[in-house]
C-alpha atoms as a PDB file:
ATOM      1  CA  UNK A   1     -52.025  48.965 -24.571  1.00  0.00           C
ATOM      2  CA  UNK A   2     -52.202  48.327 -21.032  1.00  0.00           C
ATOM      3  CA  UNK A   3     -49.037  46.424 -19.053  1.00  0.00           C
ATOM      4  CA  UNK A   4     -50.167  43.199 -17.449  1.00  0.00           C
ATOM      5  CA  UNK A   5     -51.300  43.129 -14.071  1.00  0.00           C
ATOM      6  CA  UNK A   6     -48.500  41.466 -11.425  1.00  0.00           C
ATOM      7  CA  UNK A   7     -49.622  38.854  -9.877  1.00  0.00           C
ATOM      8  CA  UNK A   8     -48.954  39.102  -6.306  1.00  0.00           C
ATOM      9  CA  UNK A   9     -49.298  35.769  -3.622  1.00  0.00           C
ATOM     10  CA  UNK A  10     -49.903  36.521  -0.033  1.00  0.00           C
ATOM     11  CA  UNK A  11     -48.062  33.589   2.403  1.00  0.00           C
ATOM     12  CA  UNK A  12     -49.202  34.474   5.961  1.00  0.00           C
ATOM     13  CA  UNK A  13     -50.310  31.679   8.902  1.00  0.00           C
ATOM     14  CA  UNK A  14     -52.317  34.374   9.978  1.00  0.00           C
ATOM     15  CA  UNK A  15     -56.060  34.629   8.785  1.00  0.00           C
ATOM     16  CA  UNK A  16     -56.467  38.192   9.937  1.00  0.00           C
ATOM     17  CA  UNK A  17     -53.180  39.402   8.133  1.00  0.00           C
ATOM     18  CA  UNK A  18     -53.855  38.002   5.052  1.00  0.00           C
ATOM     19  CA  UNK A  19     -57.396  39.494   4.360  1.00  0.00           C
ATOM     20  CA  UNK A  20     -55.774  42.979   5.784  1.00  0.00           C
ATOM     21  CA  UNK A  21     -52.967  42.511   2.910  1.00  0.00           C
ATOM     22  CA  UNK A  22     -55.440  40.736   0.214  1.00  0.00           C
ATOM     23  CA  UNK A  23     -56.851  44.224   0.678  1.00  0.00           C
ATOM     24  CA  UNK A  24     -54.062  46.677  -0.054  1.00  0.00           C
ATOM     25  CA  UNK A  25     -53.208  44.388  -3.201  1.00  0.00           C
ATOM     26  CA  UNK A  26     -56.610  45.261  -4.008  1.00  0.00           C
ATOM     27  CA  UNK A  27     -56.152  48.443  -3.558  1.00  0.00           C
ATOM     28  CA  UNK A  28     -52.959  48.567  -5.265  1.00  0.00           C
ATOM     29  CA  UNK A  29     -53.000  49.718  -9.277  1.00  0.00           C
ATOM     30  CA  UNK A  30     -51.147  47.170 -11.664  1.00  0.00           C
ATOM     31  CA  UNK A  31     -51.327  44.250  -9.276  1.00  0.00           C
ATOM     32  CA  UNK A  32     -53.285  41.582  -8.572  1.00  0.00           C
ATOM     33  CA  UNK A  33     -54.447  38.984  -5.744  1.00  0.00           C
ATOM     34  CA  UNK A  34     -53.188  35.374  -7.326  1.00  0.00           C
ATOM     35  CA  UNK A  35     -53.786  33.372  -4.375  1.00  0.00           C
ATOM     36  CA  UNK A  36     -52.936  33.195  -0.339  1.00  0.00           C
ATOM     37  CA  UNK A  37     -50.884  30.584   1.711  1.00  0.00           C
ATOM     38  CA  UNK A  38     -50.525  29.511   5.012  1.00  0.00           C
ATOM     39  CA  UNK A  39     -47.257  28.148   5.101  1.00  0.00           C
ATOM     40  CA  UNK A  40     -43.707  27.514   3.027  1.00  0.00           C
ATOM     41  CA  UNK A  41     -44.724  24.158   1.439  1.00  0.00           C
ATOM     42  CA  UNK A  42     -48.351  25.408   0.748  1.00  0.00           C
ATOM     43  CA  UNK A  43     -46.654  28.488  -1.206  1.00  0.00           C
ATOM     44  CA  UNK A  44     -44.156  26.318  -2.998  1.00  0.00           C
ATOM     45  CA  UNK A  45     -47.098  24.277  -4.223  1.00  0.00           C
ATOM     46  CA  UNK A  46     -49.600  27.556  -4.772  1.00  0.00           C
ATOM     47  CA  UNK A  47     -46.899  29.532  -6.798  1.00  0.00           C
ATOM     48  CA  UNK A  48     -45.270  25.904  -8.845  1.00  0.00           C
ATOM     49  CA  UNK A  49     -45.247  26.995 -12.601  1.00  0.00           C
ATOM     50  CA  UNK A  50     -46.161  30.921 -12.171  1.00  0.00           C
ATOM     51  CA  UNK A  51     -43.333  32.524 -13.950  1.00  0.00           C
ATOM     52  CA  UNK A  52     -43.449  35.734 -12.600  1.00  0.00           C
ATOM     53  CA  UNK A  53     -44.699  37.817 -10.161  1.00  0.00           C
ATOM     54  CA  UNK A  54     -43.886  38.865  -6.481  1.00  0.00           C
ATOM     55  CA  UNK A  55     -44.869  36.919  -3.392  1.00  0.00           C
ATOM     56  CA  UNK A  56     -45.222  38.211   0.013  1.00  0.00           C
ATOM     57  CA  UNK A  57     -43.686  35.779   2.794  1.00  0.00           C
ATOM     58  CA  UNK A  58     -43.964  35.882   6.374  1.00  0.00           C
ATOM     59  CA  UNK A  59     -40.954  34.959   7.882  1.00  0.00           C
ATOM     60  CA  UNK A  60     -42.031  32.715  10.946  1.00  0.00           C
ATOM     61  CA  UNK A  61     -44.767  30.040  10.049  1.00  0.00           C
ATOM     62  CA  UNK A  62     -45.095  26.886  11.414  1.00  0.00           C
ATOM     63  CA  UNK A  63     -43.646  23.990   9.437  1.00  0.00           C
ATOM     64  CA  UNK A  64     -41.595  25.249   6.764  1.00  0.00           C
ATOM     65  CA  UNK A  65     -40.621  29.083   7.482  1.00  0.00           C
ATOM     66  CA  UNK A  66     -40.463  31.759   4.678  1.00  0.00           C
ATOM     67  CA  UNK A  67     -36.500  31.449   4.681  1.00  0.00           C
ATOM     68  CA  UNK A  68     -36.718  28.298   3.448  1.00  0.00           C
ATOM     69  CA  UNK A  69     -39.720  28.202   1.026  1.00  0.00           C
ATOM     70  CA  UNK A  70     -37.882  31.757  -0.119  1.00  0.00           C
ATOM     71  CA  UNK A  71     -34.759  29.677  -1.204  1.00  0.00           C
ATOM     72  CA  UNK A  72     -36.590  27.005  -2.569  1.00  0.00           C
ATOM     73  CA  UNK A  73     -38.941  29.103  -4.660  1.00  0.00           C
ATOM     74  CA  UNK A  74     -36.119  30.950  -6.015  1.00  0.00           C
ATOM     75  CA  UNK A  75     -34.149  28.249  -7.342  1.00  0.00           C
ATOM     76  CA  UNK A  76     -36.761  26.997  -9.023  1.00  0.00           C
ATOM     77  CA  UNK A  77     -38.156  29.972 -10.497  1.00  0.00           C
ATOM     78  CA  UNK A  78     -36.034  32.878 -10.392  1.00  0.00           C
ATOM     79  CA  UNK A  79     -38.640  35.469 -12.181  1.00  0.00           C
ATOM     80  CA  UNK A  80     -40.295  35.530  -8.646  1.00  0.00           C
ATOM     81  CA  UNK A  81     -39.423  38.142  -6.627  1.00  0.00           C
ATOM     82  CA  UNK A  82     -40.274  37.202  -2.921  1.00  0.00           C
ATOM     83  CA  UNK A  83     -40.543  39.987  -0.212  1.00  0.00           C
ATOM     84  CA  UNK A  84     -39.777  38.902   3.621  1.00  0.00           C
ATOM     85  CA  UNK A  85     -42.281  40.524   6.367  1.00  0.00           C
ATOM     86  CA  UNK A  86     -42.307  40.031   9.721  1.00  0.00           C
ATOM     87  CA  UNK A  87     -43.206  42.077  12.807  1.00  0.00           C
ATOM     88  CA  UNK A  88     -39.477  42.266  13.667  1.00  0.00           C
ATOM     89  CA  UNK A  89     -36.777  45.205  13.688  1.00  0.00           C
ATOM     90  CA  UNK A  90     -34.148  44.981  10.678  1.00  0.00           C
ATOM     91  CA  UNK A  91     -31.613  44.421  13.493  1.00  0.00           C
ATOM     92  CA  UNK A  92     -33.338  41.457  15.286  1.00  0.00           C
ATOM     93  CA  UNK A  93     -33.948  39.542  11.846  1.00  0.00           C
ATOM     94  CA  UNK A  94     -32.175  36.313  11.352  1.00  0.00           C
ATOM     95  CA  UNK A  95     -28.837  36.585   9.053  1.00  0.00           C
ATOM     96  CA  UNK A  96     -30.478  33.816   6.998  1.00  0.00           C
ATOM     97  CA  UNK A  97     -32.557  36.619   5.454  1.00  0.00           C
ATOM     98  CA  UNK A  98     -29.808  38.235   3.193  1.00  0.00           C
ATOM     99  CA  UNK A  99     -28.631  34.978   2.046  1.00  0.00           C
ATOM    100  CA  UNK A 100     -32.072  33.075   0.679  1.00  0.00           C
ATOM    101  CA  UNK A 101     -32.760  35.090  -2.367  1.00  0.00           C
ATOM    102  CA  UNK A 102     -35.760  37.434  -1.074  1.00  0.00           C
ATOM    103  CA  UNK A 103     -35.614  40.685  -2.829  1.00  0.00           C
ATOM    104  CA  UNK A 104     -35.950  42.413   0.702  1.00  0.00           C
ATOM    105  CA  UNK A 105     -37.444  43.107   4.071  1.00  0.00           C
ATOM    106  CA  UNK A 106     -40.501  45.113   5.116  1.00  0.00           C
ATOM    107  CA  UNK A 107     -42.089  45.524   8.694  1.00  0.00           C
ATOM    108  CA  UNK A 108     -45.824  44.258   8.376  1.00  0.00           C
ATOM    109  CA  UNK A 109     -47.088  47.797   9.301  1.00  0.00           C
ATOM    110  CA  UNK A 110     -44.985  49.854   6.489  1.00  0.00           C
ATOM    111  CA  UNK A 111     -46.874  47.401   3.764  1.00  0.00           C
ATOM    112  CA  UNK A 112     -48.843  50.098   1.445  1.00  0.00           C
ATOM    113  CA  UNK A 113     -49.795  50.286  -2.045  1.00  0.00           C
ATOM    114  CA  UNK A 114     -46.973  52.860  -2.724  1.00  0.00           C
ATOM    115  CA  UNK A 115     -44.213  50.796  -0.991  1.00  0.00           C
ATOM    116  CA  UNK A 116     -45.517  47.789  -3.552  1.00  0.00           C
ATOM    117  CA  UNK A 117     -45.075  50.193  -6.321  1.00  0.00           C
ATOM    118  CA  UNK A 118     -41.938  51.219  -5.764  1.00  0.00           C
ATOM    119  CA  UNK A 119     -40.253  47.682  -4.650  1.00  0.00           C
ATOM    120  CA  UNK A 120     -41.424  46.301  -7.636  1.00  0.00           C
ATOM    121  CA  UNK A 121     -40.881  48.958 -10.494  1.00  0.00           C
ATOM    122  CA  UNK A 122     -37.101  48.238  -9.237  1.00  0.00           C
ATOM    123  CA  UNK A 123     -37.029  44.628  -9.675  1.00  0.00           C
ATOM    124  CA  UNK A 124     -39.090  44.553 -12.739  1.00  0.00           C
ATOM    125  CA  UNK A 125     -36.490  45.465 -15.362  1.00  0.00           C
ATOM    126  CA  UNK A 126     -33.887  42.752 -14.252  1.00  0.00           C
ATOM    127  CA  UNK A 127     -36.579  40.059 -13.273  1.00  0.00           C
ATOM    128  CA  UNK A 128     -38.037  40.248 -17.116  1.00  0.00           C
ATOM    129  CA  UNK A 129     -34.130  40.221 -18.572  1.00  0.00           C
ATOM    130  CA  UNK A 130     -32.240  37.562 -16.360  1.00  0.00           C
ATOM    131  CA  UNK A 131     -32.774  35.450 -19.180  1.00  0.00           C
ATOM    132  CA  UNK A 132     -32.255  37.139 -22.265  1.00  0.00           C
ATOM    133  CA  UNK A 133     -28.686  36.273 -22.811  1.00  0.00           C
ATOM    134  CA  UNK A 134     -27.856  40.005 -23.109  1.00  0.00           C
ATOM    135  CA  UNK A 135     -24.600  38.401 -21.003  1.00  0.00           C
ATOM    136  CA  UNK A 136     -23.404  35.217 -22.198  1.00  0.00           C
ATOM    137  CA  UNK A 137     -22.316  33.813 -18.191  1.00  0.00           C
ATOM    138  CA  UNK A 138     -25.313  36.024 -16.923  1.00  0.00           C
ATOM    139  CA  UNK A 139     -22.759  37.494 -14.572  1.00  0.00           C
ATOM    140  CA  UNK A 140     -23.634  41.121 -15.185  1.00  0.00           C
ATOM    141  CA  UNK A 141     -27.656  40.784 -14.797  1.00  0.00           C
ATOM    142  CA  UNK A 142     -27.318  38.379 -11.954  1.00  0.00           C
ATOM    143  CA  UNK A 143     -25.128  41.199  -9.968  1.00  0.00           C
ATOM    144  CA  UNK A 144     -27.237  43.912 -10.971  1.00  0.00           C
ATOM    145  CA  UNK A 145     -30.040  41.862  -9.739  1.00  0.00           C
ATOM    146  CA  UNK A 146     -28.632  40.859  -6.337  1.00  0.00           C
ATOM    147  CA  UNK A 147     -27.059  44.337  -5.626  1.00  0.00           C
ATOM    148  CA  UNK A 148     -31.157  45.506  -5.942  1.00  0.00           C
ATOM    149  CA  UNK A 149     -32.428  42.830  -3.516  1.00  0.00           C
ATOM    150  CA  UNK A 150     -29.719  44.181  -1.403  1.00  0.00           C
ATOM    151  CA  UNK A 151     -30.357  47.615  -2.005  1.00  0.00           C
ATOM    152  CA  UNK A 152     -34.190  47.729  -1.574  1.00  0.00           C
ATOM    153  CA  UNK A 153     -33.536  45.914   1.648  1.00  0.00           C
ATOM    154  CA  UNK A 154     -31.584  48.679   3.004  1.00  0.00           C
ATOM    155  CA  UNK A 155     -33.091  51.810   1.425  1.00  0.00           C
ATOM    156  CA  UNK A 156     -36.543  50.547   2.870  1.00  0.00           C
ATOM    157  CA  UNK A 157     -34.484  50.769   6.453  1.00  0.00           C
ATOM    158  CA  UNK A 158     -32.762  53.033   6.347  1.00  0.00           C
ATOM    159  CA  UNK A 159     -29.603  50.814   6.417  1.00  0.00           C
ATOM    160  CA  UNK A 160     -25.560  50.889   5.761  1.00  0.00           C
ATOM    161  CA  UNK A 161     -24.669  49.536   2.690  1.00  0.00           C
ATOM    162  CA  UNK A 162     -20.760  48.179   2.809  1.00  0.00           C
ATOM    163  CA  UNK A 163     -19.399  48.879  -0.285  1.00  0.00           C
ATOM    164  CA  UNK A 164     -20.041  48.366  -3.643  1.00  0.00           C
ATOM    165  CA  UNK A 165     -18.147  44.911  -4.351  1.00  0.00           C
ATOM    166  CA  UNK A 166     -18.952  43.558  -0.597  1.00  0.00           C
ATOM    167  CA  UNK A 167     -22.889  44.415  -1.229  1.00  0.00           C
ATOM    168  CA  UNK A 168     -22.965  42.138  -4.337  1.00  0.00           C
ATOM    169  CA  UNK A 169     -21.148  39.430  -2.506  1.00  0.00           C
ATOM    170  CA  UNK A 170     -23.241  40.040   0.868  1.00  0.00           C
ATOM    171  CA  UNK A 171     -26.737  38.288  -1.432  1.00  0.00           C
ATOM    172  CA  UNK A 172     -24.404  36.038  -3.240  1.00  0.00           C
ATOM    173  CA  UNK A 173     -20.441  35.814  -3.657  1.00  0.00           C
ATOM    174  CA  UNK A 174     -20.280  37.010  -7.785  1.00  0.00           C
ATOM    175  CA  UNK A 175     -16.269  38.574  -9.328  1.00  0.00           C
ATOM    176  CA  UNK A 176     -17.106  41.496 -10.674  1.00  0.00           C
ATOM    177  CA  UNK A 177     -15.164  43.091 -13.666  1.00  0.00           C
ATOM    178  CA  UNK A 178     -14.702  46.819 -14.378  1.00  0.00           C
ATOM    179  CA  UNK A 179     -17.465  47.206 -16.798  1.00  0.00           C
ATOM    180  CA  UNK A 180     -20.175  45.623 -14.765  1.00  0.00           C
ATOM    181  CA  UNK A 181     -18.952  47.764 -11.443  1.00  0.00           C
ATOM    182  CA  UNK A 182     -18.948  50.487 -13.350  1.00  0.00           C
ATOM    183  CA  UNK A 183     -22.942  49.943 -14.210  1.00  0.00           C
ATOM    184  CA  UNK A 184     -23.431  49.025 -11.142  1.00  0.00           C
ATOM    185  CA  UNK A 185     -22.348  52.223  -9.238  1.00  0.00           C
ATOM    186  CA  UNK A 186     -24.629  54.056 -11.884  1.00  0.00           C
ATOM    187  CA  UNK A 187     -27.553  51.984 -10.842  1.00  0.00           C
ATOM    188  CA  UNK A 188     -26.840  52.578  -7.449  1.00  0.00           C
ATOM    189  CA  UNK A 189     -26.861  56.446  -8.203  1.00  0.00           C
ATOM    190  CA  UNK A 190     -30.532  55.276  -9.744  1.00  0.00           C
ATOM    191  CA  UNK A 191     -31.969  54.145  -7.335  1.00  0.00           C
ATOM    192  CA  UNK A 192     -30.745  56.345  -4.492  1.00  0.00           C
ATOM    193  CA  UNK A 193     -32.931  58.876  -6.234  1.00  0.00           C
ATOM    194  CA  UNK A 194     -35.487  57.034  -6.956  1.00  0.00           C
ATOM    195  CA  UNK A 195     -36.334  55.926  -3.003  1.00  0.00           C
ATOM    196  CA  UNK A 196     -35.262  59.460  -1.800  1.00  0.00           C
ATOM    197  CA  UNK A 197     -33.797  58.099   0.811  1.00  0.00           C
ATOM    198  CA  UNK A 198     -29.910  58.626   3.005  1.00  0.00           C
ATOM    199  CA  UNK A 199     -27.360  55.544   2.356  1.00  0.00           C
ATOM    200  CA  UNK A 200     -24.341  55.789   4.286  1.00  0.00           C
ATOM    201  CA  UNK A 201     -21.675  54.061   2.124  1.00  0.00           C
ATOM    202  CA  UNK A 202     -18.839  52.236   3.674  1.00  0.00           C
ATOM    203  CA  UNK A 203     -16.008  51.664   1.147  1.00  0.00           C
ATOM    204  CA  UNK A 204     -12.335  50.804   1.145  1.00  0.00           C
ATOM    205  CA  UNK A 205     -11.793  52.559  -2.513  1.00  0.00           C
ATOM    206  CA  UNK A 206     -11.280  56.415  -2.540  1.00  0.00           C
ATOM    207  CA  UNK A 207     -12.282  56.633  -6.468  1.00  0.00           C
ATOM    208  CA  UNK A 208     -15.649  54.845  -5.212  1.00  0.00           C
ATOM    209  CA  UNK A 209     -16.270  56.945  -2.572  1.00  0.00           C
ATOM    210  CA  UNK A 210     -15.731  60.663  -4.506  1.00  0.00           C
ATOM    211  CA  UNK A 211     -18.396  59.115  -7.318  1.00  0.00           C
ATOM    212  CA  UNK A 212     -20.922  57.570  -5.322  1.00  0.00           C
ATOM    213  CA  UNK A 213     -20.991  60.839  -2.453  1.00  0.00           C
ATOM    214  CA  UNK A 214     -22.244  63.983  -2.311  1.00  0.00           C
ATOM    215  CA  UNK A 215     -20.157  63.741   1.043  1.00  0.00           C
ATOM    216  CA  UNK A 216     -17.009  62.256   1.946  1.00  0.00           C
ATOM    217  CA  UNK A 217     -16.050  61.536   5.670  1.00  0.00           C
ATOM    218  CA  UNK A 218     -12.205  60.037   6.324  1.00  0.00           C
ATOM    219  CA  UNK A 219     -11.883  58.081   9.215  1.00  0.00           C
ATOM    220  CA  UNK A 220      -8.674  57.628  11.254  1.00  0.00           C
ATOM    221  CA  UNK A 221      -6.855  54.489  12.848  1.00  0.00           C
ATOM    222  CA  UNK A 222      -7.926  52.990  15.935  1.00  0.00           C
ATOM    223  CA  UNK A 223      -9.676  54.866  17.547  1.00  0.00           C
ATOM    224  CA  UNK A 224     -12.018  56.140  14.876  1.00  0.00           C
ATOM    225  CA  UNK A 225     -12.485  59.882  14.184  1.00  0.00           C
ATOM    226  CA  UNK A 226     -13.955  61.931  11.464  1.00  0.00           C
ATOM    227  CA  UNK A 227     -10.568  64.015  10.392  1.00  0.00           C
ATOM    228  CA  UNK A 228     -12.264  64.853   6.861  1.00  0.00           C
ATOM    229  CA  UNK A 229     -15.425  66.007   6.325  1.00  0.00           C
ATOM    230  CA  UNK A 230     -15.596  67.186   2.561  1.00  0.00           C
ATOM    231  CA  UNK A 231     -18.616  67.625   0.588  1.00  0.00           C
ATOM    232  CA  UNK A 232     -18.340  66.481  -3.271  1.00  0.00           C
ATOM    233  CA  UNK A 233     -19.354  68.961  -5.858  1.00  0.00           C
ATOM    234  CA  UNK A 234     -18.128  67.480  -9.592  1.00  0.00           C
ATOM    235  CA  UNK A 235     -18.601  69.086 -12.875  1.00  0.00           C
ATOM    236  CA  UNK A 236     -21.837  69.084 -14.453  1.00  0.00           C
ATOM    237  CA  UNK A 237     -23.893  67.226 -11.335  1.00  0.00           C
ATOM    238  CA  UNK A 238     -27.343  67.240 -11.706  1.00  0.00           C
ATOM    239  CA  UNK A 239     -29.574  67.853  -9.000  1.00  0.00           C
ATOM    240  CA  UNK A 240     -31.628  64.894  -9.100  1.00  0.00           C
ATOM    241  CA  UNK A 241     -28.581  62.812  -8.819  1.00  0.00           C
ATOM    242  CA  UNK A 242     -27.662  61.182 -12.023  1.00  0.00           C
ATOM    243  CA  UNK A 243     -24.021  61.052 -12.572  1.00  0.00           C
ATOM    244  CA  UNK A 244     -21.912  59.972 -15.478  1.00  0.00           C
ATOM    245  CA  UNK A 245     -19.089  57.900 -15.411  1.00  0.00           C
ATOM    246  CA  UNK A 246     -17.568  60.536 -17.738  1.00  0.00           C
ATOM    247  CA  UNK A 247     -17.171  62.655 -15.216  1.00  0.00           C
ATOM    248  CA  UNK A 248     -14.242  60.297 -13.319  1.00  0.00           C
ATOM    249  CA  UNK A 249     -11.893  61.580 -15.993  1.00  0.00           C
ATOM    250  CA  UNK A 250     -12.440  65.479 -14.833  1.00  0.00           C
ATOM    251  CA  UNK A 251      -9.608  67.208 -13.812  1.00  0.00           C
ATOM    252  CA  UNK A 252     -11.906  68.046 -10.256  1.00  0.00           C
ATOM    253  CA  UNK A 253     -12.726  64.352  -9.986  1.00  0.00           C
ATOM    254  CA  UNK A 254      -8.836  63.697  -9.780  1.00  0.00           C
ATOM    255  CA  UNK A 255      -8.179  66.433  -7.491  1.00  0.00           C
ATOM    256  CA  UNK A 256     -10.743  64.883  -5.238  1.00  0.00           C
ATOM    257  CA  UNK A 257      -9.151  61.823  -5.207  1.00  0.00           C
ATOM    258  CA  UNK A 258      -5.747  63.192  -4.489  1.00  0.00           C
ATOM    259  CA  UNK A 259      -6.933  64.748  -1.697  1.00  0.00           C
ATOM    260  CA  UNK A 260      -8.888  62.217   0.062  1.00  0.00           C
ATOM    261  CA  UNK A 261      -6.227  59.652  -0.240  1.00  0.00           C
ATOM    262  CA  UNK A 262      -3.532  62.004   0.806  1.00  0.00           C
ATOM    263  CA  UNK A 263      -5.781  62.442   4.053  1.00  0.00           C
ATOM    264  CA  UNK A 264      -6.173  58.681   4.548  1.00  0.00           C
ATOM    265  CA  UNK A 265      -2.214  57.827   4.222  1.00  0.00           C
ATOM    266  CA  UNK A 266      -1.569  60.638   6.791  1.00  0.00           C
ATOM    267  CA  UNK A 267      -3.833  59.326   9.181  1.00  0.00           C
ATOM    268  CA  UNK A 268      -2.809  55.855   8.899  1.00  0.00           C
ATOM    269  CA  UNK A 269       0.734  56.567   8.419  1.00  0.00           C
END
């Protein structure tokens, strides 16, 4: 049996960029072309009642921009996934774009059937269980889910995620309790392997730091300095990555953590 085809909407005010990306859908297995836009209140209206699926957004249009239609379209159906383009560096994109809801950013000229593949097979799983009451306040799946828009946005760039708690409250402000930080930082390990990709980690909390690294740099006071540079080797590591939480219990892992915080006192002492 043969998983559905995604339906995938293409919101562009530009002719000749939307038949160029009606094409790589097309060319794209597992998806198809649902329909094309040319602006934030004709996507809103194209997309009303689709329950799923992922829509491509320019971010300038005239009239309503894809900021706005991105909010509004995910409020009112949150199994859409909506992916911001634009011809625009990560670092010259408006600070609107982390907060509306889109699952990430992509440069118009990175857009390829692979990069579809891989955005969505990592927002699949939470988009199809957001409602299954697997979590009776949602809390969990909505974190997981905002910590991946968050992620993909950064892994696609290259980026610096700030810590674990601050990522989760950087797409939407969410308390976190043990157990769901705990799966978090797992699916974090996840899908650092899967994109293949370099995340440098900024993090106030030494345990986080030793079991989300395979490197650990301490910084000093004012002015910064690397005084530690330790690479982190724990028991049983695999080397594709995966990590169990197990693991934070190991006599090594403690050592670690000993160590690094012992450096961080003495150069903020």
């Amino acid at each position: 049996m043969h998983d559905p085809l995604v339906q995938v909407w293409i919101v562009d005010d530009r002719p000749a960029f939307r038949r160029a990306a009606a094409a790589m859908v097309a060319a794209s297995a597992g998806f198809v072309l649902a329909g094309v836009a040319d602006s934030g209140e004709a996507a809103l209206e194209l997309t009303r009642g689709a329950e799923a699926g992922l829509v491509l957004m320019d971010i300038h249009m005239p009239g309503m921009g894809g900021i706005e239609a991105t909010r509004r379209l995910r409020a009112a159906q949150p199994g859409m996934a909506v992916l911001l383009m634009s011809t625009y560096d990560t670092s010259d994109l408006p600070h609107e774009v982390s907060q509306c809801g889109a699952a990430g950013y992509v440069h118009k000229e990175t857009l390829s059937p692979q990069l579809l593949r891989r955005i969505w097979s990592g927002l699949a799983p939470d988009l199809n269980t957001a409602g299954d009451g697997a979590n009776p306040d949602g809390t969990g799946v909505l974190a997981r889910i905002r910590l991946r828009q968050l992620i993909f946005a950064l892994l696609i760039a290259d980026g610096v995620l700030m810590g674990l708690t601050a990522a989760v409250a950087f797409a939407r402000p969410t308390a976190l309790d043990q157990l769901t930080r705990e799966r978090l930082q797992v699916e974090l390990l996840r899908l650092w392997r899967e994109a293949g990709k370099t995340i440098v980690f900024v993090t106030h909390s030494v345990e986080e730091a030793v079991f989300l690294s395979t490197r650990v740099l301490v910084m000093s006071a004012r002015p910064g300095r690397i005084i530690v540079d330790r690479d982190i080797a724990l028991p049983n590591d695999d080397p594709t990555g995966v990590r169990e939480l197990a693991v934070t219990a190991t006599s090594e892992f403690q050592a670690l953590k000993t160590e690094l915080a012992k450096a961080i006192y003495e150069a903020h002492a």
